[in-house]
C-alpha atoms as a PDB file:
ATOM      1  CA  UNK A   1     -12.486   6.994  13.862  1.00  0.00           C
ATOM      2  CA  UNK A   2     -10.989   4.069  12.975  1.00  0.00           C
ATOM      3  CA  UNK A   3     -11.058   2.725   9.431  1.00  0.00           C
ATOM      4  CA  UNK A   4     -13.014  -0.472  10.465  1.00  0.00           C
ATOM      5  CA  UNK A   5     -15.252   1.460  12.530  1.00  0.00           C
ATOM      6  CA  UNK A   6     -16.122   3.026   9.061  1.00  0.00           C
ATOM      7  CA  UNK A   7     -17.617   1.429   6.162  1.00  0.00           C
ATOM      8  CA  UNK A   8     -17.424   3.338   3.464  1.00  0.00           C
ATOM      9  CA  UNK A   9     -13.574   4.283   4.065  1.00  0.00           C
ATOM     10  CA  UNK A  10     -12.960   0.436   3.749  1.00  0.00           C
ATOM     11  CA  UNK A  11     -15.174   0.424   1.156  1.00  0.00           C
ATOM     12  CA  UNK A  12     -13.092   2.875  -1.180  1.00  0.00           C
ATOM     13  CA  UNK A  13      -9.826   1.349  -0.078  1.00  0.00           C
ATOM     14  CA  UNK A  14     -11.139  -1.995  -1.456  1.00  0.00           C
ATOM     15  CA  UNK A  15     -11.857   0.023  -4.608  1.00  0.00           C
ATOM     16  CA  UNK A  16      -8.323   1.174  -4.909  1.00  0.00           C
ATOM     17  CA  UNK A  17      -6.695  -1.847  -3.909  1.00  0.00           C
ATOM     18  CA  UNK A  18      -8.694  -3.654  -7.137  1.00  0.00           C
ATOM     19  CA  UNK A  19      -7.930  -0.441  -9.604  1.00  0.00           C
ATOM     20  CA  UNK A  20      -4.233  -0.426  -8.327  1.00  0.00           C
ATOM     21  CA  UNK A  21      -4.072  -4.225  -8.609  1.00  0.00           C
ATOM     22  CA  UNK A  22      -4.956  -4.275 -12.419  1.00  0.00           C
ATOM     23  CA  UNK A  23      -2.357  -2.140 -13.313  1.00  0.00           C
ATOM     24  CA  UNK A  24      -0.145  -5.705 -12.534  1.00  0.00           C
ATOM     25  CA  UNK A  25       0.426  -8.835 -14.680  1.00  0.00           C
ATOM     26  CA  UNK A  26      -1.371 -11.013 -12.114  1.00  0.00           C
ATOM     27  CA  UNK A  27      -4.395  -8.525 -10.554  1.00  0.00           C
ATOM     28  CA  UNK A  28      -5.597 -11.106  -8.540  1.00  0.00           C
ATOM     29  CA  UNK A  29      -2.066 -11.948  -6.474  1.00  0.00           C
ATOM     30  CA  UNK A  30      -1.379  -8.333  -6.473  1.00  0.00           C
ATOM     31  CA  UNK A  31      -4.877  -7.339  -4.956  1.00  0.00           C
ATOM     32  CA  UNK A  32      -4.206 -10.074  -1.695  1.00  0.00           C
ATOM     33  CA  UNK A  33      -0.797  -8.546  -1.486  1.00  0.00           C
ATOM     34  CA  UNK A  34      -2.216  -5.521  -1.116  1.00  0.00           C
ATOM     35  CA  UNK A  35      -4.738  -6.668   1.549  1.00  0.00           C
ATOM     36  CA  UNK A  36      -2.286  -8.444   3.593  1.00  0.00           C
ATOM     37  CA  UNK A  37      -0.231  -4.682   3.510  1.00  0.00           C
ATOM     38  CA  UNK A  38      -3.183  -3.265   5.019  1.00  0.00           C
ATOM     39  CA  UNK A  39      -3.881  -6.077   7.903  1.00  0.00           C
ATOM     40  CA  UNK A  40      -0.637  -5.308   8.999  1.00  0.00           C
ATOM     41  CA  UNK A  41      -1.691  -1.675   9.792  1.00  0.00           C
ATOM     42  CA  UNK A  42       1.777   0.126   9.609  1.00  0.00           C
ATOM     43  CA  UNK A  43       1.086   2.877   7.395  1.00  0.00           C
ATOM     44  CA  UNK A  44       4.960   3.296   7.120  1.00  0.00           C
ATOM     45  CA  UNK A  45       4.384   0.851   4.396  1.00  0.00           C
ATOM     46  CA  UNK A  46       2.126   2.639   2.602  1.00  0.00           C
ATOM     47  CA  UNK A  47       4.104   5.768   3.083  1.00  0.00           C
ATOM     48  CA  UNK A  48       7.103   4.063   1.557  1.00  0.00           C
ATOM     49  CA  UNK A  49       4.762   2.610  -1.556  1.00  0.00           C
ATOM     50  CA  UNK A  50       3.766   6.499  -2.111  1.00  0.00           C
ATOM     51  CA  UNK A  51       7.432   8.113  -1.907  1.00  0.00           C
ATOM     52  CA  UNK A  52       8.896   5.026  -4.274  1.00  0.00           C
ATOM     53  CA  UNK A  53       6.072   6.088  -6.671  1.00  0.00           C
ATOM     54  CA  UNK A  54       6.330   9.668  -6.786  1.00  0.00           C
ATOM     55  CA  UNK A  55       7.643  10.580 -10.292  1.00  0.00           C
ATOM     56  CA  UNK A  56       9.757  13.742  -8.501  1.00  0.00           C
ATOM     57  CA  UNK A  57      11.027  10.996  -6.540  1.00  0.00           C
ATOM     58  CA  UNK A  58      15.150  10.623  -6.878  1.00  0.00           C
ATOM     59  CA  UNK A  59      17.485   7.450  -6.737  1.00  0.00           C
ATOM     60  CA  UNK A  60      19.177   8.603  -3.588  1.00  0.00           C
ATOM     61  CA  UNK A  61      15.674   9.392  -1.968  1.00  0.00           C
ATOM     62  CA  UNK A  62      14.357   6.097  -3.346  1.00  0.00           C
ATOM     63  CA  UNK A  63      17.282   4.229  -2.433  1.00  0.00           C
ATOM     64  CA  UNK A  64      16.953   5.478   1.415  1.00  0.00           C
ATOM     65  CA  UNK A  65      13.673   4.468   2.379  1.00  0.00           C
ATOM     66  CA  UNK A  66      12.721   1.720   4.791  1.00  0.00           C
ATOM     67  CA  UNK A  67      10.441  -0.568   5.804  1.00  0.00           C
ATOM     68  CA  UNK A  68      10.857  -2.073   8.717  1.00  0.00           C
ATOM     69  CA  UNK A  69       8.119  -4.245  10.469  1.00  0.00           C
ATOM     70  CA  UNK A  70       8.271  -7.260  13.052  1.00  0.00           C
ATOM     71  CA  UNK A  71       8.589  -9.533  10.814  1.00  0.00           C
ATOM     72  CA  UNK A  72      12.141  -8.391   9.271  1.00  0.00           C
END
């Protein structure tokens, strides 16, 4: 199922987007950030977000992930 196809998934990624969004100086530019991420649909993005924020995370790892999308 497909997240659009569900409401209540969309519904708690909303949620997250605003509780992850306050955490920055400007919640409201960081919240439309975060939605344009997610229209793009490429979860490597997201994947990337979650290893560059893992505390066990090292330089080297941190330094070798990509991003790539078809807009680069």
């Amino acid at each position: 199922m497909q997240e659009e196809d569900n409401p209540e998934i969309e519904k708690k990624i909303q949620s997250n987007f605003k509780g992850i969004a306050n955490q920055f100086v400007d919640p409201i530019k960081a919240e439309e950030n975060l939605q344009k991420l997610h229209q793009m649909k490429d979860n490597n993005i997201f994947k990337a977000l979650s290893t560059l924020l893992n505390p066990s995370t090292t330089f080297a790892q941190a330094a070798t992930v990509r991003v790539c999308c078809s807009g680069c």
